[in-house]
C-alpha atoms as a PDB file:
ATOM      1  CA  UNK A   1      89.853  95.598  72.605  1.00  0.00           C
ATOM      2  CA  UNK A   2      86.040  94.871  71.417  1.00  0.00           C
ATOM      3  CA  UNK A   3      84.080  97.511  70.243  1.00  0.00           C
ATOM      4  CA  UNK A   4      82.381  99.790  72.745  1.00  0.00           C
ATOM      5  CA  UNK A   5      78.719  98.534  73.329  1.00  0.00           C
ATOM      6  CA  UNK A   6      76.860 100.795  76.113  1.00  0.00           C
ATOM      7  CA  UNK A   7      76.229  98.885  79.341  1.00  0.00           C
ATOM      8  CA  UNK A   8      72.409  98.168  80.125  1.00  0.00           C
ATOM      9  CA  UNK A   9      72.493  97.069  83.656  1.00  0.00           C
ATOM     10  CA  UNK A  10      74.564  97.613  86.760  1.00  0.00           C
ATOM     11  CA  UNK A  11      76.367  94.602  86.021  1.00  0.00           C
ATOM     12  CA  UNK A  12      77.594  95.405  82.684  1.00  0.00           C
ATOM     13  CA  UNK A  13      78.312  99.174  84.404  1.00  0.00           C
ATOM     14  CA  UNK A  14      80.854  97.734  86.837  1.00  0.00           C
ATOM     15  CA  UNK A  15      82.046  95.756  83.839  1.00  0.00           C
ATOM     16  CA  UNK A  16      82.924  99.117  82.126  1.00  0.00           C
ATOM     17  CA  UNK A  17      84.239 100.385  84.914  1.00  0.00           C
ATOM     18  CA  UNK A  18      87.201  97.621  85.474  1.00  0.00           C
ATOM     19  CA  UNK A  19      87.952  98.143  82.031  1.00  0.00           C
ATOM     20  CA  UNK A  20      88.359 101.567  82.364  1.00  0.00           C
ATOM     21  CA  UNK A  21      90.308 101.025  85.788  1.00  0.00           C
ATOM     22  CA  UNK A  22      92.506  98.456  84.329  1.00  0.00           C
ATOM     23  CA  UNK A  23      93.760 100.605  80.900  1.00  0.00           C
ATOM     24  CA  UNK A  24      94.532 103.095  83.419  1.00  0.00           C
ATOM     25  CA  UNK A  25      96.587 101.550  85.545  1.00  0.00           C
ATOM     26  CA  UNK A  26      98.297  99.774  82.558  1.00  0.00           C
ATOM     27  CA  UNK A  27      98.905 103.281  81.303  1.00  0.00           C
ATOM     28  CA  UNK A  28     100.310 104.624  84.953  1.00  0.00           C
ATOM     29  CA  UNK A  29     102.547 101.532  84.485  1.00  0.00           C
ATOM     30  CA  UNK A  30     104.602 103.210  81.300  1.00  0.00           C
ATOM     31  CA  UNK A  31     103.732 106.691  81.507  1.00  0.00           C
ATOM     32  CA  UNK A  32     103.828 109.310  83.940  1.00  0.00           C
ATOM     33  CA  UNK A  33     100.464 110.840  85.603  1.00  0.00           C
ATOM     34  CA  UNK A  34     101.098 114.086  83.159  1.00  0.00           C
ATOM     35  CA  UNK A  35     101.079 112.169  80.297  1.00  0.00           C
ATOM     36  CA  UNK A  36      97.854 110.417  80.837  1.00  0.00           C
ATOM     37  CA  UNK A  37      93.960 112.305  80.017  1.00  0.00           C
ATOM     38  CA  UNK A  38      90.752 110.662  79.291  1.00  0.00           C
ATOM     39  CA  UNK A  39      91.534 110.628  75.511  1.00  0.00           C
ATOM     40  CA  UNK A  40      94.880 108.394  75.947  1.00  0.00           C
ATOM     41  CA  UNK A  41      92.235 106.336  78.967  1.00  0.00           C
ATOM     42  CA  UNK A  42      89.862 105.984  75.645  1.00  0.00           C
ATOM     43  CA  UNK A  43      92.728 105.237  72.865  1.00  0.00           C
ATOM     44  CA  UNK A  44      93.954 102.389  75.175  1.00  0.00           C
ATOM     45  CA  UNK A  45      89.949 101.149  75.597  1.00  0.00           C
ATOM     46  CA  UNK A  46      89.462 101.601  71.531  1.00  0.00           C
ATOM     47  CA  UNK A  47      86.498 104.076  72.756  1.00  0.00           C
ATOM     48  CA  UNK A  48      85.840 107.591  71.851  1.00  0.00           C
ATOM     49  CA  UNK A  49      85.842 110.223  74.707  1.00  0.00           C
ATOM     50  CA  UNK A  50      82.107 110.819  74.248  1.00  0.00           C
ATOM     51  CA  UNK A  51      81.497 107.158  75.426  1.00  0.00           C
ATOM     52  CA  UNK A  52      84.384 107.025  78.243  1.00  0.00           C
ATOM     53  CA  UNK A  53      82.305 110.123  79.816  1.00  0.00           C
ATOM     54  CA  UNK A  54      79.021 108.267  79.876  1.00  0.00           C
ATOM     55  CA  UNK A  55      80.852 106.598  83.200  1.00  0.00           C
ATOM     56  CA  UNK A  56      83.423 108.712  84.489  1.00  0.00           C
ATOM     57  CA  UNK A  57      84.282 112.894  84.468  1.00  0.00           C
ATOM     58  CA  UNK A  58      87.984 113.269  85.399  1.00  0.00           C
ATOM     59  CA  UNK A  59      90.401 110.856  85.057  1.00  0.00           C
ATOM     60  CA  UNK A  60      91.124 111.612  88.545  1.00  0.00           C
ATOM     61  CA  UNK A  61      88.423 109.515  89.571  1.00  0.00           C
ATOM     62  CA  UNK A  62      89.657 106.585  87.782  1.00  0.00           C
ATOM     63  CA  UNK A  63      92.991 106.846  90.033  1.00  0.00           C
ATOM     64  CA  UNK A  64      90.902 107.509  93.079  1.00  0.00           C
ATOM     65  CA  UNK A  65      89.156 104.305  92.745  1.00  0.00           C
ATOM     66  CA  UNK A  66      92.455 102.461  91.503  1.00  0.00           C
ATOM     67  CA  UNK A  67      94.174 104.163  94.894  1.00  0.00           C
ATOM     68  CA  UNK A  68      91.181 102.609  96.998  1.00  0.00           C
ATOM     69  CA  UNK A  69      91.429  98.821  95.857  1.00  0.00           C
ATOM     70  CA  UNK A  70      95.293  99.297  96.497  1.00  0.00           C
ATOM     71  CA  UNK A  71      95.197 101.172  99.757  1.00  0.00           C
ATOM     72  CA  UNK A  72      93.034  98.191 100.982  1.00  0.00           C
ATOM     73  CA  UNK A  73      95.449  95.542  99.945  1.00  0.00           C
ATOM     74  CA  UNK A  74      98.337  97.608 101.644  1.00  0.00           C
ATOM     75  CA  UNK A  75      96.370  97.936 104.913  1.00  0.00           C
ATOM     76  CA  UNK A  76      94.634  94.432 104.899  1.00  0.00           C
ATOM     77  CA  UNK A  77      98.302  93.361 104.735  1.00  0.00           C
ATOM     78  CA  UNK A  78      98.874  95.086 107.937  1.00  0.00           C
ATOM     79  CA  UNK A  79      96.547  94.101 109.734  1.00  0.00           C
ATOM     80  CA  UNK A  80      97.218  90.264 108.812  1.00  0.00           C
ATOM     81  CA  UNK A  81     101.153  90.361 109.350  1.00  0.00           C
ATOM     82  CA  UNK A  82     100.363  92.135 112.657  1.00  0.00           C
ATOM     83  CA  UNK A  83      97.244  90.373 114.469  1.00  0.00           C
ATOM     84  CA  UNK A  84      95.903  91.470 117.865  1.00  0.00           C
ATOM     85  CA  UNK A  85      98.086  90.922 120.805  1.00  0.00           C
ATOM     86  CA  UNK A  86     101.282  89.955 119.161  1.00  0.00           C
ATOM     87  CA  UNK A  87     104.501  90.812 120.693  1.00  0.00           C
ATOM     88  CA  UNK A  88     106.808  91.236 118.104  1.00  0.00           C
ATOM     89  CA  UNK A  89     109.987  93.664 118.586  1.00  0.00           C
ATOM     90  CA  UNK A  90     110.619  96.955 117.123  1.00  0.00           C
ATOM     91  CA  UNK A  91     113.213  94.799 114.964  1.00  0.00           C
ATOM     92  CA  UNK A  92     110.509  92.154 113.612  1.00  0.00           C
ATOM     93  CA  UNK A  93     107.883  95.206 112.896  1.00  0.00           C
ATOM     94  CA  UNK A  94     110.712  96.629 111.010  1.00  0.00           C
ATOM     95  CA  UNK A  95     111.587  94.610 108.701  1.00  0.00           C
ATOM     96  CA  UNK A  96     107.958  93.002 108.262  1.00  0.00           C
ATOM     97  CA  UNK A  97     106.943  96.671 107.659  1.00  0.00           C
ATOM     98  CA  UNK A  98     109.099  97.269 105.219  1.00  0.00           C
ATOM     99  CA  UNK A  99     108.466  93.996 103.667  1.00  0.00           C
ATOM    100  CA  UNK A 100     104.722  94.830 102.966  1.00  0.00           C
ATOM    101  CA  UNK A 101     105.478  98.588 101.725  1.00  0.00           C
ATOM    102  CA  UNK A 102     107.865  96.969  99.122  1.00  0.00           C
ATOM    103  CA  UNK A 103     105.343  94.487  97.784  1.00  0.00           C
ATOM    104  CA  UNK A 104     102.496  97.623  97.212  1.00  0.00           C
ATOM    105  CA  UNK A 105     105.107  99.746  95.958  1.00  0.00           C
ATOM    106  CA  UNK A 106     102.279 100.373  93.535  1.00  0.00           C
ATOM    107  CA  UNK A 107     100.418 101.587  95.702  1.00  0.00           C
ATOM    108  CA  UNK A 108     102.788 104.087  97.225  1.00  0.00           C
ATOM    109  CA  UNK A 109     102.858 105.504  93.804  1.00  0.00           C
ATOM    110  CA  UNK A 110      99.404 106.893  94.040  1.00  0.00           C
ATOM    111  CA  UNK A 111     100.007 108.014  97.267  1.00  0.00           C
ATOM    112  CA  UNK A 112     102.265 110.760  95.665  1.00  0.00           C
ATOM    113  CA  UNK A 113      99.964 112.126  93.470  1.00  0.00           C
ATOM    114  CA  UNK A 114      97.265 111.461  96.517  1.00  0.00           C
ATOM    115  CA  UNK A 115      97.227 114.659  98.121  1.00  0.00           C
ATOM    116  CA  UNK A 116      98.520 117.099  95.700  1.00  0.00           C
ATOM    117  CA  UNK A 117      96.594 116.298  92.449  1.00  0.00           C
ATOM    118  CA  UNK A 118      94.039 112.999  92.172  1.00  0.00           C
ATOM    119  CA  UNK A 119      91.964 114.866  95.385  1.00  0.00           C
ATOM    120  CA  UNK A 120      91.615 118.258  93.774  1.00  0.00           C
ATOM    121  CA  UNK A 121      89.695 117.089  90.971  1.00  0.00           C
ATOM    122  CA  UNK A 122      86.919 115.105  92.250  1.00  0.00           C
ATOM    123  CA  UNK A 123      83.409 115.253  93.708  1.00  0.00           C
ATOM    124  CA  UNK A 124      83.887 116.208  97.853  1.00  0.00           C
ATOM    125  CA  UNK A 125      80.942 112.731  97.871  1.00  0.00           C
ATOM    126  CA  UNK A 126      83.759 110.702  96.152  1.00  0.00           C
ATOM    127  CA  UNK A 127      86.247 112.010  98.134  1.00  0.00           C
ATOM    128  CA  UNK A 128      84.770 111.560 101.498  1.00  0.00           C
ATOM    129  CA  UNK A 129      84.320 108.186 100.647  1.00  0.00           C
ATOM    130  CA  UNK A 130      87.694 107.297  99.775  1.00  0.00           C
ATOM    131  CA  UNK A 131      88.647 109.196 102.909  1.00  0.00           C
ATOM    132  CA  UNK A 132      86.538 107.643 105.298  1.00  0.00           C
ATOM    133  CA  UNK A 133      88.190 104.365 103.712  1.00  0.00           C
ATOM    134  CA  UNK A 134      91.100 105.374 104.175  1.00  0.00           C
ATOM    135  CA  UNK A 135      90.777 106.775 108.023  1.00  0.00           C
ATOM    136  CA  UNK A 136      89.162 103.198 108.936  1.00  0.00           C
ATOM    137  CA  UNK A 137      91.975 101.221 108.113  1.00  0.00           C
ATOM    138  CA  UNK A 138      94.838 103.661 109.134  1.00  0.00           C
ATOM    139  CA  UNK A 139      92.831 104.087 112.836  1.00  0.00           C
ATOM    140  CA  UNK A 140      92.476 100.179 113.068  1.00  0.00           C
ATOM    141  CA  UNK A 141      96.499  99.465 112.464  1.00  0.00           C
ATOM    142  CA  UNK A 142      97.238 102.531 114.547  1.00  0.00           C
ATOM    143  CA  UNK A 143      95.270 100.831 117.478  1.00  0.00           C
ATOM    144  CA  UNK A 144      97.567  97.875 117.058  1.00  0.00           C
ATOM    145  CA  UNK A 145     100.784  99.695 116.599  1.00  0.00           C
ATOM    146  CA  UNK A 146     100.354 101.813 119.643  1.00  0.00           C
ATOM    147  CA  UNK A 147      99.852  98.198 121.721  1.00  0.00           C
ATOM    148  CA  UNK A 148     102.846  96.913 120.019  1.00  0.00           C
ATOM    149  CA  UNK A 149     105.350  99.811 120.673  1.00  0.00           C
ATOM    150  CA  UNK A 150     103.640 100.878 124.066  1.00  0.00           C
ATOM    151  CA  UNK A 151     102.808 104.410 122.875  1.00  0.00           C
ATOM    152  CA  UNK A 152      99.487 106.479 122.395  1.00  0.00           C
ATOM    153  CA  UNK A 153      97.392 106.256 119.069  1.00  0.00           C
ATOM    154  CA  UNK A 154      98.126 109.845 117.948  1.00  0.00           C
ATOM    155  CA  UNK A 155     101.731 109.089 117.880  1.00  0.00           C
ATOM    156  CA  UNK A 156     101.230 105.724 116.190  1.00  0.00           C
ATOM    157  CA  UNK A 157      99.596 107.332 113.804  1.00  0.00           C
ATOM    158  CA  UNK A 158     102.403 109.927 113.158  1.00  0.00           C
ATOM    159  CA  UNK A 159     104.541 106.993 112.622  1.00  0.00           C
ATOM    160  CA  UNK A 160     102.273 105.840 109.839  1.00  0.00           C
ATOM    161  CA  UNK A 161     102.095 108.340 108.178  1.00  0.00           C
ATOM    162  CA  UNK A 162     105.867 109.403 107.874  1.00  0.00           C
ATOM    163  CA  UNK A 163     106.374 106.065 106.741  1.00  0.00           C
ATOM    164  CA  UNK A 164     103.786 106.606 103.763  1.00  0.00           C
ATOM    165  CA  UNK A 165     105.195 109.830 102.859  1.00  0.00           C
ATOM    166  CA  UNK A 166     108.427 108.586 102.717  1.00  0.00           C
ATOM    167  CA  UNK A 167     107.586 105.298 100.881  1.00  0.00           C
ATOM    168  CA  UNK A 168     105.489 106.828  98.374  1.00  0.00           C
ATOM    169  CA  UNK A 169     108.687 109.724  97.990  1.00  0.00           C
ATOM    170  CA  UNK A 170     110.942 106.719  97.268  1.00  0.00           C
ATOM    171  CA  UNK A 171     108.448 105.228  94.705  1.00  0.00           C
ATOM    172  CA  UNK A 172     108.507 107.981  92.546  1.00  0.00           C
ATOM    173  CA  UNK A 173     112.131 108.808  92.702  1.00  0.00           C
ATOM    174  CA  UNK A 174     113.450 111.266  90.311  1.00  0.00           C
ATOM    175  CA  UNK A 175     116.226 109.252  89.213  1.00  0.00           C
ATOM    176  CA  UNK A 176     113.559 107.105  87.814  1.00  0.00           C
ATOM    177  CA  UNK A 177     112.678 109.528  85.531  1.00  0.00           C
ATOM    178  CA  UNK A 178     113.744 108.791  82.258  1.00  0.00           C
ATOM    179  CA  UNK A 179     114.066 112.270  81.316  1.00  0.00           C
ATOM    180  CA  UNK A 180     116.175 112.856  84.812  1.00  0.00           C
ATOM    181  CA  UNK A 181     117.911 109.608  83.520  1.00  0.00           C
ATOM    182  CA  UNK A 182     118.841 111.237  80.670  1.00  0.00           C
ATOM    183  CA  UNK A 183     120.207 114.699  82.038  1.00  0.00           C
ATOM    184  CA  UNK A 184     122.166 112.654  84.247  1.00  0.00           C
ATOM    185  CA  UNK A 185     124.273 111.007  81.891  1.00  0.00           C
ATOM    186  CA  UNK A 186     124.440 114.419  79.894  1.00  0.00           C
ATOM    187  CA  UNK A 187     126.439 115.443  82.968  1.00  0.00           C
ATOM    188  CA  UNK A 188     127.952 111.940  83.594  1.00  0.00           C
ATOM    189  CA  UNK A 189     126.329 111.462  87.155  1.00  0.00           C
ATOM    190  CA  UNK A 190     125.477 108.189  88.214  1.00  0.00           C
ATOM    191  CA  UNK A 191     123.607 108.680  91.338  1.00  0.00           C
ATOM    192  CA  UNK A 192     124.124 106.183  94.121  1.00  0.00           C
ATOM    193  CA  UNK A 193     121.942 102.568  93.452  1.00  0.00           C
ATOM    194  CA  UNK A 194     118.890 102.433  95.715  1.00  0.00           C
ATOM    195  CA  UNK A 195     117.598  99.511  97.299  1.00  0.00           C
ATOM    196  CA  UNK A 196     113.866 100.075  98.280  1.00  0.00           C
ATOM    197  CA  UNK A 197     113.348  97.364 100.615  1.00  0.00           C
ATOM    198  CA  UNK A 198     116.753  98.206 102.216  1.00  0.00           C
ATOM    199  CA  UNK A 199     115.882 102.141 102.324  1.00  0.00           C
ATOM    200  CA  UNK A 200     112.649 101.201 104.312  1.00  0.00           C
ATOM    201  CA  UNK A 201     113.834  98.986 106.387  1.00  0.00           C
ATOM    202  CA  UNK A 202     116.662 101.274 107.723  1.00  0.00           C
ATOM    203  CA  UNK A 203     114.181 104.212 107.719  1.00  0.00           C
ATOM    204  CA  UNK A 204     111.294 102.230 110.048  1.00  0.00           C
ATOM    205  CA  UNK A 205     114.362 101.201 112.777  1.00  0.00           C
ATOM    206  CA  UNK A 206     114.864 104.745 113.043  1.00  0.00           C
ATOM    207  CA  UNK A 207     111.501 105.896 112.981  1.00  0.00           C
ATOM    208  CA  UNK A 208     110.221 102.718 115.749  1.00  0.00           C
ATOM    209  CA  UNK A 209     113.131 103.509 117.448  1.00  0.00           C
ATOM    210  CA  UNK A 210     112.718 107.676 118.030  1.00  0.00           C
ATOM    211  CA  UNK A 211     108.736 106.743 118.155  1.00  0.00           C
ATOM    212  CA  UNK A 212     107.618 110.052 119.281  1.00  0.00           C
END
């Protein structure tokens, strides 16, 4: 990458900003969340760590804003596949579902590190951000999904969020560790193949069709 040069203006700010965003995320793509601090974020830039803190703090708040532009591509997709008034069956929300949670299986990546680590580490006026983000779009496809499966919103949103929790627990399955990889076949264990869209699929029948 180019040499650092400060930003001046807002514009060239933001500009900074996606290039920090984007070495992250390349990073998150090859290594796990452990493995990556600010001074790997400013290796992969070709920056020292003095100048990578002149726009962020924690490298949580990189993944926090990476989580954000993902979580609104998962939800937007939602909310197109299921428009107002539809009246598709348990069956076609099924497998649509599962269909959308397999494309932004990126996304349900961050969602596992969500809760327990990326929100412990930033500022509470970052975080209610994200989580008023976050709250919008999971209240707006509730509304839907309770008029689609004939149930209140509290329950719809129940459903929700046991699907995220287990999509984003399949995403970041320990078989796909390599070092779990690797104890495995120390122990010649081959754990049984997984499917992800299959898993999902089967998972939201069950879960549409206990609802409650």
């Amino acid at each position: 990458m180019a040499d650092y040069i400060r930003a001046r203006s807002d514009e060239h700010k933001e500009e900074r900003l996606s290039q920090i965003k984007e070495a992250t995320a390349e990073l998150f793509d090859s290594f796990p969340y452990s493995e990556i601090t600010l001074t790997t974020i400013a290796d992969k830039l070709g920056w020292s760590r003095a100048n990578l803190y002149k726009y962020v703090t924690t490298k949580e708040e990189i993944f926090l804003e990476i989580a954000s532009k993902k979580m609104s591509a998962y939800y937007g997709s939602l909310l197109s596949a299921f428009p107002e008034g539809n009246n598709f069956s348990s069956q076609v929300i099924a497998e649509v579902w599962a269909g959308i949670v397999n494309a932004n299986q990126d996304y349900m990546r961050y969602v596992s590190y969500l809760n327990p680590v990326i929100e412990t580490n930033v500022t509470v006026e970052r975080l209610a951000v994200f989580k008023k983000k976050y709250y919008d779009f999971a209240y707006s496809f509730c509304s839907r999904l309770s008029n689609m499966l004939s149930i209140t919103q509290e329950e719809a949103y129940k459903i929700q969020l046991d699907v995220l929790f287990y999509a984003s627990s399949n995403a970041v399955c320990c078989y796909k560790n390599p070092l779990v990889q690797e104890a495995l076949k120390k122990i010649d264990i081959t754990p049984p193949p997984m499917d992800f869209y299959k898993d999902m699929k089967d998972f939201l029948k069950m879960r549409l069709e206990w609802k409650a």
